[in-house]
PDB file of N, CA and C in Angstrom:
ATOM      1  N   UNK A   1      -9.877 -16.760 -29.523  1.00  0.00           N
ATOM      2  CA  UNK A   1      -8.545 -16.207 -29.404  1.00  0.00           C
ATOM      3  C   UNK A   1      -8.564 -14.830 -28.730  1.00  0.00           C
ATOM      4  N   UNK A   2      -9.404 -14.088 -28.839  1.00  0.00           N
ATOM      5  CA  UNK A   2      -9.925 -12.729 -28.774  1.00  0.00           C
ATOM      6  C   UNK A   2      -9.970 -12.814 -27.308  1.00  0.00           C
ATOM      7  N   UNK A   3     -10.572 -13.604 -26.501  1.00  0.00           N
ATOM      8  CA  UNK A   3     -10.899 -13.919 -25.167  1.00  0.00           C
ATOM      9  C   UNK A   3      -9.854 -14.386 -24.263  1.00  0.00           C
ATOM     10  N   UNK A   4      -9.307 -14.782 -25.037  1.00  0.00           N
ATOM     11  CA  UNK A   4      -7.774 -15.644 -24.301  1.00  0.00           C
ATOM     12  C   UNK A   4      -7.103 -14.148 -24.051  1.00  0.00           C
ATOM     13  N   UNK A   5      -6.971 -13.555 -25.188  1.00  0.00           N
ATOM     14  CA  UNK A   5      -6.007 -12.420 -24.928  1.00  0.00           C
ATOM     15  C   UNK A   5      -6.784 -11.173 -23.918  1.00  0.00           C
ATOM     16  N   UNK A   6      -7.746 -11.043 -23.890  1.00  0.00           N
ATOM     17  CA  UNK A   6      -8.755 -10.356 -22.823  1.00  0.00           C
ATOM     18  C   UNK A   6      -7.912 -10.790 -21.449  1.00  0.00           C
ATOM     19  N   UNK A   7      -7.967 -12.071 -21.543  1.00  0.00           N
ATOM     20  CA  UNK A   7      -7.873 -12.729 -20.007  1.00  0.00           C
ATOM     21  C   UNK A   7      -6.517 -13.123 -19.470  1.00  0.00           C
ATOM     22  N   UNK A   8      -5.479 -12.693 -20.672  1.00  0.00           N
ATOM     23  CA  UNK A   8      -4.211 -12.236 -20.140  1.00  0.00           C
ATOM     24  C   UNK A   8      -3.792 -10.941 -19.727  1.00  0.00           C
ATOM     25  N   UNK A   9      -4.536  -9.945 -20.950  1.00  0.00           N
ATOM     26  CA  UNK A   9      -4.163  -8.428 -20.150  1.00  0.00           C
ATOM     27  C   UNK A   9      -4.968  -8.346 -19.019  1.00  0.00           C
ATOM     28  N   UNK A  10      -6.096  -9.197 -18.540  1.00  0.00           N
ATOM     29  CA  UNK A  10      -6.571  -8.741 -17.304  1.00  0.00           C
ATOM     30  C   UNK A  10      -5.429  -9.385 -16.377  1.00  0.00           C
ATOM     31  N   UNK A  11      -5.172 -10.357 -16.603  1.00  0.00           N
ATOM     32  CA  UNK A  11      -3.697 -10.532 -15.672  1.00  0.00           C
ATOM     33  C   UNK A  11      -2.387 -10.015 -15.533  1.00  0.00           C
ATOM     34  N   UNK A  12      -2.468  -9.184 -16.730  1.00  0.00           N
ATOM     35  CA  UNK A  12      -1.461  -8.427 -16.674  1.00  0.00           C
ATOM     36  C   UNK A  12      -1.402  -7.191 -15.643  1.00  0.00           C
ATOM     37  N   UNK A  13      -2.887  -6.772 -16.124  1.00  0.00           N
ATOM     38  CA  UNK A  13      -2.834  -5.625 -15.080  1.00  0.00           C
ATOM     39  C   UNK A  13      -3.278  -5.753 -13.310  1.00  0.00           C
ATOM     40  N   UNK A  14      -3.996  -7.174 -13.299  1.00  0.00           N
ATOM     41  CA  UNK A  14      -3.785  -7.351 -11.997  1.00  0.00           C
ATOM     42  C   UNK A  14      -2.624  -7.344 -10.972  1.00  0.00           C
ATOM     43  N   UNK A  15      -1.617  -7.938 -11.729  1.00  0.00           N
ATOM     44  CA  UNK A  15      -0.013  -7.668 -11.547  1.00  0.00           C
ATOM     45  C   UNK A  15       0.444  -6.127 -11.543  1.00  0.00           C
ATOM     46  N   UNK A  16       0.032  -5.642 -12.570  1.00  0.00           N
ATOM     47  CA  UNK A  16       0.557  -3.966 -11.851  1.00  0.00           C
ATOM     48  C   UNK A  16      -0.103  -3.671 -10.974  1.00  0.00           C
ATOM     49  N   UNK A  17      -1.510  -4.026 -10.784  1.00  0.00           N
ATOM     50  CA  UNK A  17      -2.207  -3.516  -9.278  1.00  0.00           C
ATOM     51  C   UNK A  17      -1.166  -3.535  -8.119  1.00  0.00           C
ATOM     52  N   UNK A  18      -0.730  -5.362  -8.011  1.00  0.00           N
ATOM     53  CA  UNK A  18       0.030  -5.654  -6.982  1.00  0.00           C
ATOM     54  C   UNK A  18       0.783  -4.627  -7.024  1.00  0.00           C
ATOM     55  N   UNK A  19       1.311  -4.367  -8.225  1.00  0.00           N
ATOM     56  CA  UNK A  19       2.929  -3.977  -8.031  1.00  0.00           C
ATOM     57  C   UNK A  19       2.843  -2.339  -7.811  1.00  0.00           C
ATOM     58  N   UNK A  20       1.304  -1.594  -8.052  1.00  0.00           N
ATOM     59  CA  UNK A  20       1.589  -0.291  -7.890  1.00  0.00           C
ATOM     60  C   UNK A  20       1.204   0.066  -6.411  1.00  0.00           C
ATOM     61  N   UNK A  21       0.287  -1.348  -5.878  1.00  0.00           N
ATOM     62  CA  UNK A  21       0.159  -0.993  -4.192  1.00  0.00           C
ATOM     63  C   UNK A  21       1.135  -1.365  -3.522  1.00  0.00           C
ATOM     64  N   UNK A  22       2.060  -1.987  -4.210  1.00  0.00           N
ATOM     65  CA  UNK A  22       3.799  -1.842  -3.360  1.00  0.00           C
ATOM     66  C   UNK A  22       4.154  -0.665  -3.318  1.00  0.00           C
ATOM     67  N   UNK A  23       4.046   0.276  -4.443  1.00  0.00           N
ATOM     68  CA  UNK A  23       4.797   1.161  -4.246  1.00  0.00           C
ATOM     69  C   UNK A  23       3.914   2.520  -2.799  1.00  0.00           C
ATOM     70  N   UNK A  24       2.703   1.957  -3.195  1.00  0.00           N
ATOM     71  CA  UNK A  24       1.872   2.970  -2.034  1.00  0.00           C
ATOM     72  C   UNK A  24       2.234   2.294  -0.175  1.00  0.00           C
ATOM     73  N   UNK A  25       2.682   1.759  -0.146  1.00  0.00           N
ATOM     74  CA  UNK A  25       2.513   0.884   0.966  1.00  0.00           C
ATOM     75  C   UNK A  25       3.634   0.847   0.937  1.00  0.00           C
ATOM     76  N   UNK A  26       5.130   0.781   0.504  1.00  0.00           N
ATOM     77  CA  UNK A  26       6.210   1.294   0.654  1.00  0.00           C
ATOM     78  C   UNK A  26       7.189   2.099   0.126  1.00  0.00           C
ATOM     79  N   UNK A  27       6.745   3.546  -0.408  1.00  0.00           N
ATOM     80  CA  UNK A  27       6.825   4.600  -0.651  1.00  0.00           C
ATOM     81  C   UNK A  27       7.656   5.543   0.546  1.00  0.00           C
ATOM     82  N   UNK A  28       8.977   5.587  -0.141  1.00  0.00           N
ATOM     83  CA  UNK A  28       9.777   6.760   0.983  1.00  0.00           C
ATOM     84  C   UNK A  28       8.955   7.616   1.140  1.00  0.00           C
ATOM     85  N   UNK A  29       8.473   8.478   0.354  1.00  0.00           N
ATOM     86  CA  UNK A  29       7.822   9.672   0.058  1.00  0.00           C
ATOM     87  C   UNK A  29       6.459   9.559   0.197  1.00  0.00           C
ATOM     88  N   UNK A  30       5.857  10.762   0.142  1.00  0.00           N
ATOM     89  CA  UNK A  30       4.642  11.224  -0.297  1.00  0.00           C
ATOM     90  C   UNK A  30       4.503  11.607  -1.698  1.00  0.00           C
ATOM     91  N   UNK A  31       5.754  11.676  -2.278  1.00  0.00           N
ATOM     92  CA  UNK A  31       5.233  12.042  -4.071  1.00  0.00           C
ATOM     93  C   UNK A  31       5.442  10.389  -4.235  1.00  0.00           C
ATOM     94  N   UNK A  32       5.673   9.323  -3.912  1.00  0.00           N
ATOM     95  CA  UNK A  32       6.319   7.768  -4.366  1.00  0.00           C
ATOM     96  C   UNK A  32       4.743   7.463  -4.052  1.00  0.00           C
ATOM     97  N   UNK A  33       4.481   7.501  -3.197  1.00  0.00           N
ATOM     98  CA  UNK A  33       2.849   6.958  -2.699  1.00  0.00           C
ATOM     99  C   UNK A  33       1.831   7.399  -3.688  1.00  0.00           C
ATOM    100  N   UNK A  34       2.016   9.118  -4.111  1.00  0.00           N
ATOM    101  CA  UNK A  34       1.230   9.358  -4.854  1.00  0.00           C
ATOM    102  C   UNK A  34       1.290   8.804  -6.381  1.00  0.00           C
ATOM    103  N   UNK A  35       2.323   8.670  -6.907  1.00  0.00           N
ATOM    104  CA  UNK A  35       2.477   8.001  -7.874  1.00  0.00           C
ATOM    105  C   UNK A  35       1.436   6.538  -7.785  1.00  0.00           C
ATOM    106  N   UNK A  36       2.050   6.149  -7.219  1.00  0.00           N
ATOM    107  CA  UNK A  36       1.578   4.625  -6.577  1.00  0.00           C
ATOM    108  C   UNK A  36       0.363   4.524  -7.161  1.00  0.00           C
ATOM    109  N   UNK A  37      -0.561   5.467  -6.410  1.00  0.00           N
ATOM    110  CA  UNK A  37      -1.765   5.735  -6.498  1.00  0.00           C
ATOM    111  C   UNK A  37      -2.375   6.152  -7.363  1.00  0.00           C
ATOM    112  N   UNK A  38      -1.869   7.011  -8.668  1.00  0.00           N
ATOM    113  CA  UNK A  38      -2.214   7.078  -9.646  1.00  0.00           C
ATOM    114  C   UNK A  38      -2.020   6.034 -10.388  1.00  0.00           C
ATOM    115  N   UNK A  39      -1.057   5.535 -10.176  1.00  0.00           N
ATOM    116  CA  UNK A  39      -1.200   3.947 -11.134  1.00  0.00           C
ATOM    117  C   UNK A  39      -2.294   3.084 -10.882  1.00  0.00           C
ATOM    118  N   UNK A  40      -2.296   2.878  -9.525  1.00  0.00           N
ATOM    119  CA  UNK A  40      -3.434   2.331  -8.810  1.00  0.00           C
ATOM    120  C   UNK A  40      -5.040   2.713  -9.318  1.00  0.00           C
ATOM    121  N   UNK A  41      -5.316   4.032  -9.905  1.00  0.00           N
ATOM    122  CA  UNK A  41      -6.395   4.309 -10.507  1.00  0.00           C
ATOM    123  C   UNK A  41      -6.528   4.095 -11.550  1.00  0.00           C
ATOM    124  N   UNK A  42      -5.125   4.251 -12.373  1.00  0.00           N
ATOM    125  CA  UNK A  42      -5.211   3.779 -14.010  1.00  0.00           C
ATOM    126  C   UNK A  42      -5.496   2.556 -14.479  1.00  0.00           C
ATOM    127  N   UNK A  43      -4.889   1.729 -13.439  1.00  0.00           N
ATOM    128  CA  UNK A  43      -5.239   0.291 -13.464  1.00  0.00           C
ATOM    129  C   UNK A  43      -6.506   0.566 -13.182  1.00  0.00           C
ATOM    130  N   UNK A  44      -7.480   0.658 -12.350  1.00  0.00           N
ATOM    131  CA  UNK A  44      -8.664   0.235 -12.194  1.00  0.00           C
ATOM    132  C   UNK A  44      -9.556   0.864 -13.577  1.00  0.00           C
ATOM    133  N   UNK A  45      -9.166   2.080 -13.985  1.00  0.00           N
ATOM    134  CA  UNK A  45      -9.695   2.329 -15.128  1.00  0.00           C
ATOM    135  C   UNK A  45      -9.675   1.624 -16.487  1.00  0.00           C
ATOM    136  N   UNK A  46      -8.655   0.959 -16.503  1.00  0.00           N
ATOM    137  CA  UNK A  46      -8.842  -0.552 -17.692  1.00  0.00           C
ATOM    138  C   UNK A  46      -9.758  -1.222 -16.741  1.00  0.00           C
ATOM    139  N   UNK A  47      -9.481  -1.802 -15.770  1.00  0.00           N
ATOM    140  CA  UNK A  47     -10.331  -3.039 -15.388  1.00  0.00           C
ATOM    141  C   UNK A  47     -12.158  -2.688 -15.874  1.00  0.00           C
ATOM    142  N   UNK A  48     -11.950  -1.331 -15.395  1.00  0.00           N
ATOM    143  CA  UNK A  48     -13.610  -1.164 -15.565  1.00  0.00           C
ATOM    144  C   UNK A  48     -13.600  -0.887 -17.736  1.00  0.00           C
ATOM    145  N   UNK A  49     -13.109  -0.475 -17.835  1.00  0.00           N
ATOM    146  CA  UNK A  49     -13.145  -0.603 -19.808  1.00  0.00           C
ATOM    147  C   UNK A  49     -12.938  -1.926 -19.993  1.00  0.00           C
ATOM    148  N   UNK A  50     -12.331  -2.671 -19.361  1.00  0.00           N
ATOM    149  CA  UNK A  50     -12.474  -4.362 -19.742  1.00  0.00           C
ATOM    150  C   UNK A  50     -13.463  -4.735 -19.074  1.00  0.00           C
ATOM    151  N   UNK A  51     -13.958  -4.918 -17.876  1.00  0.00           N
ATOM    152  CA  UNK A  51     -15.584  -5.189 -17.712  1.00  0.00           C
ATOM    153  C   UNK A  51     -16.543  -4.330 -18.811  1.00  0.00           C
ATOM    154  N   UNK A  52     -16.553  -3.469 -19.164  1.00  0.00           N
ATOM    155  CA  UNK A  52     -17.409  -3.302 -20.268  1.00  0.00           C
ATOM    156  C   UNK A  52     -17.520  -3.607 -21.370  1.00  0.00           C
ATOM    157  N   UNK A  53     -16.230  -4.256 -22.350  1.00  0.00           N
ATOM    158  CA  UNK A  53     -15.925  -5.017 -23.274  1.00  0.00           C
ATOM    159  C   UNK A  53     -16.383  -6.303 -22.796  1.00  0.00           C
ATOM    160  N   UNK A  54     -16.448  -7.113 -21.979  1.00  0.00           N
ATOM    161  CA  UNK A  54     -16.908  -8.229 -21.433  1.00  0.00           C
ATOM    162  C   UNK A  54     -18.385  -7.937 -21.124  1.00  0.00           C
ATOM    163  N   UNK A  55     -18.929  -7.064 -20.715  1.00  0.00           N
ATOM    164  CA  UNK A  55     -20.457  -7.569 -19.999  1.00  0.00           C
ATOM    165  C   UNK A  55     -20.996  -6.699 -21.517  1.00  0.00           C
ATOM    166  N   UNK A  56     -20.476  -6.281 -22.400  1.00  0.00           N
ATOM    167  CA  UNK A  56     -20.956  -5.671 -23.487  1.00  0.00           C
ATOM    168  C   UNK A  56     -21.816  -4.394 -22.711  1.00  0.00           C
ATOM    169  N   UNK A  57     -21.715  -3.801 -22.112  1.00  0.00           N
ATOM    170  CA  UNK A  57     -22.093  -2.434 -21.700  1.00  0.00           C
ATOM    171  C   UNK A  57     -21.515  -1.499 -21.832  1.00  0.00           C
ATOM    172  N   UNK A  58     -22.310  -0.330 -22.479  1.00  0.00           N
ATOM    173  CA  UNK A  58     -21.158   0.677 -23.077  1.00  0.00           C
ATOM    174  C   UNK A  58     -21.490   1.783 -21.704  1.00  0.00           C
ATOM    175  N   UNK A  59     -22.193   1.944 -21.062  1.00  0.00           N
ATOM    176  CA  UNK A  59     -22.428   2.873 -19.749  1.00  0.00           C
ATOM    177  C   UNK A  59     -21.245   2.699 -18.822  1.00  0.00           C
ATOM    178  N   UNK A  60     -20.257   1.665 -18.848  1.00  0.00           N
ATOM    179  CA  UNK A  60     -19.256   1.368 -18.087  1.00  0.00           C
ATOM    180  C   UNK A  60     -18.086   2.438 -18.492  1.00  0.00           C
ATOM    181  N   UNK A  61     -18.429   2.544 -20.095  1.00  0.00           N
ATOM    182  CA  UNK A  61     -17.150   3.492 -20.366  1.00  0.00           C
ATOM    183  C   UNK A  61     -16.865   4.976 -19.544  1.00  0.00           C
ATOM    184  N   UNK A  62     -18.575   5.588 -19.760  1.00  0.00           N
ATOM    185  CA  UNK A  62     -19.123   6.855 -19.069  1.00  0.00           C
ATOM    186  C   UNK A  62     -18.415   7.034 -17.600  1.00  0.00           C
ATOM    187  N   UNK A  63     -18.543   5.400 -17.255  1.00  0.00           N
ATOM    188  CA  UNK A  63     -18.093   5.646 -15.073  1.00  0.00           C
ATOM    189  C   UNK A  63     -16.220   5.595 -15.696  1.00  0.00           C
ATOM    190  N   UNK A  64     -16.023   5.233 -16.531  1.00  0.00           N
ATOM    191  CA  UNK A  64     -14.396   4.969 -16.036  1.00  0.00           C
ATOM    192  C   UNK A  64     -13.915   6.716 -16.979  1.00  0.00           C
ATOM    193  N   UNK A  65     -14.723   7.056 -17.900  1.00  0.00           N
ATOM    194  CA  UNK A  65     -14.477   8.337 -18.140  1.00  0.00           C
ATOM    195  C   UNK A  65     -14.040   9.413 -16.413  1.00  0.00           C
ATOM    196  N   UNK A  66     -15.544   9.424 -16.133  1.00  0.00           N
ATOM    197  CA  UNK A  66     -15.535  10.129 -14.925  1.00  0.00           C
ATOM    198  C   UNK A  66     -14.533   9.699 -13.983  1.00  0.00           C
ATOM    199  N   UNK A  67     -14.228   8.760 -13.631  1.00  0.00           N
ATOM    200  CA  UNK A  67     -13.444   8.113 -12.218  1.00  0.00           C
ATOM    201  C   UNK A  67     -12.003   8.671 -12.569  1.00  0.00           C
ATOM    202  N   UNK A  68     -12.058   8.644 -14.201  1.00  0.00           N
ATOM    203  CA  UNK A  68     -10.295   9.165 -14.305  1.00  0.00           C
ATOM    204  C   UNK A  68     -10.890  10.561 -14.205  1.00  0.00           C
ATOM    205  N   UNK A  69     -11.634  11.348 -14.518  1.00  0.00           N
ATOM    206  CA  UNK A  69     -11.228  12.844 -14.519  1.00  0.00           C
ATOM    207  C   UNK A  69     -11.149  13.207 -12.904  1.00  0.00           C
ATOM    208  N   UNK A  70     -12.337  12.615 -11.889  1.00  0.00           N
ATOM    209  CA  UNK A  70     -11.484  12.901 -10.716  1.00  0.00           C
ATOM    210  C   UNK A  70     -10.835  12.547 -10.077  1.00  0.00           C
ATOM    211  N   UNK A  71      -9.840  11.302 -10.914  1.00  0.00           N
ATOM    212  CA  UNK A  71      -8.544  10.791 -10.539  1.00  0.00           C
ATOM    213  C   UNK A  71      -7.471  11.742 -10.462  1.00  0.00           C
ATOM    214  N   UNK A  72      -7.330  12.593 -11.782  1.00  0.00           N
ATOM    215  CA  UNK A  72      -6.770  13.606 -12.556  1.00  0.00           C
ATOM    216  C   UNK A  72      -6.561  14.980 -11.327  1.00  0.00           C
ATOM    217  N   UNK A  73      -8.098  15.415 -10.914  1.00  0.00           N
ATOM    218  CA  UNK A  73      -8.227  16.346  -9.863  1.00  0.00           C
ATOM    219  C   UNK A  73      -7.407  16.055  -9.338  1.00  0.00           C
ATOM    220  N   UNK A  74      -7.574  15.262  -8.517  1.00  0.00           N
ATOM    221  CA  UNK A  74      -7.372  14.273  -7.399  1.00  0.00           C
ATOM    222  C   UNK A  74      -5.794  14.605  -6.786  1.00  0.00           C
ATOM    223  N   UNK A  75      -5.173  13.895  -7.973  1.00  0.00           N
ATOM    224  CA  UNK A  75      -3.493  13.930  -8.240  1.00  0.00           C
ATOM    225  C   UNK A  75      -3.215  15.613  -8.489  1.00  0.00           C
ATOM    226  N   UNK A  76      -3.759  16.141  -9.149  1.00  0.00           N
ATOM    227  CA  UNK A  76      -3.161  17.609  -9.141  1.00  0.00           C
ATOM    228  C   UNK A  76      -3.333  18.527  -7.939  1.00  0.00           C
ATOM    229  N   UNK A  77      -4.402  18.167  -7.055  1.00  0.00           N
ATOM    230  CA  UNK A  77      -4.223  18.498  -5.586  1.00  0.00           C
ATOM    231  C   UNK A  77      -3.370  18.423  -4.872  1.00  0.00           C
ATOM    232  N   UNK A  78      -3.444  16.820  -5.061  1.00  0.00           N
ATOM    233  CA  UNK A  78      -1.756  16.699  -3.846  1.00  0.00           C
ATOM    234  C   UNK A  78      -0.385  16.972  -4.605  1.00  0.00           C
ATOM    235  N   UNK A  79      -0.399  17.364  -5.575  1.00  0.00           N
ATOM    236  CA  UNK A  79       1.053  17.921  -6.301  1.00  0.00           C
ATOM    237  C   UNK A  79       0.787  18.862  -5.734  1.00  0.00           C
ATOM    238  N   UNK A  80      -0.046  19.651  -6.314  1.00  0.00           N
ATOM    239  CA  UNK A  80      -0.158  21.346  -5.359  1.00  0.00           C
ATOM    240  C   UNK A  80       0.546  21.537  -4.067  1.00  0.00           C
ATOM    241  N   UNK A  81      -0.216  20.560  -3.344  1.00  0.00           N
ATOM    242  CA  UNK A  81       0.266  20.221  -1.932  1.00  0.00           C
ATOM    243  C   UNK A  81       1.296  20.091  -1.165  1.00  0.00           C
ATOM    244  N   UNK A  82       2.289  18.794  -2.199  1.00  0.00           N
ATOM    245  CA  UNK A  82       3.136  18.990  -1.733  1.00  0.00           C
ATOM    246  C   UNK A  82       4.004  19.709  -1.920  1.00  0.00           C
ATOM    247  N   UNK A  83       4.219  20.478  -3.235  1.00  0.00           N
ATOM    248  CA  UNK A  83       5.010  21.348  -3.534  1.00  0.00           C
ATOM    249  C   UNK A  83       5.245  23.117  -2.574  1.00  0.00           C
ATOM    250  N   UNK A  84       3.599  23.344  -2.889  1.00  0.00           N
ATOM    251  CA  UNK A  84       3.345  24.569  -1.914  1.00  0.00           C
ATOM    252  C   UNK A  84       2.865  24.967  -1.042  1.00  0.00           C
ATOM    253  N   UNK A  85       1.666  23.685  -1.044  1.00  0.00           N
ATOM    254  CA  UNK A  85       1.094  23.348   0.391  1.00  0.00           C
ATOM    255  C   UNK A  85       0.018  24.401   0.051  1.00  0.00           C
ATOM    256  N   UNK A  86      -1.141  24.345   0.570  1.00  0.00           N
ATOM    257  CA  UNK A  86      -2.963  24.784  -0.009  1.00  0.00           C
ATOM    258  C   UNK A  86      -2.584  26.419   0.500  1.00  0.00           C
TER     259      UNK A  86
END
């Protein structure tokens, strides 16, 4: 049962993938894109915590730790950016 439901939220969030690279790919803006794109990372950051619940590796958690903190950077750059520009 445990597995079934694994293998729906992974479909669940494959579906926001789609749906957050719509918004990057047709984004009025540059803050709509960036959004986009942070979703776009959050999603991948479950995918990789659900590959590690699945391959039973806990070192997977460590990479999706890191990938969000310089996701985090990442996004607070281009806010910077666009607001005041570097």
């Amino acid at each position: 049962m445990a597995e079934l439901l694994f293998w729906i939220a992974g479909g669940i969030a494959a579906l926001a993938a789609v749906l957050a690279f719509y918004r990057v790919v047709a984004g009025p803006s540059a803050a709509d894109r960036t959004v986009g794109l942070d979703g776009m990372t959050i999603i991948a950051i479950s995918f990789i915590a659900f590959l590690a619940v699945i391959a039973d590796r806990i070192i997977y958690i460590d990479v999706a730790l890191v990938y969000g903190l310089v996701s985090f950077l990442g996004v607070v750059a281009v806010a910077r950016y666009l607001e005041r520009g570097l």
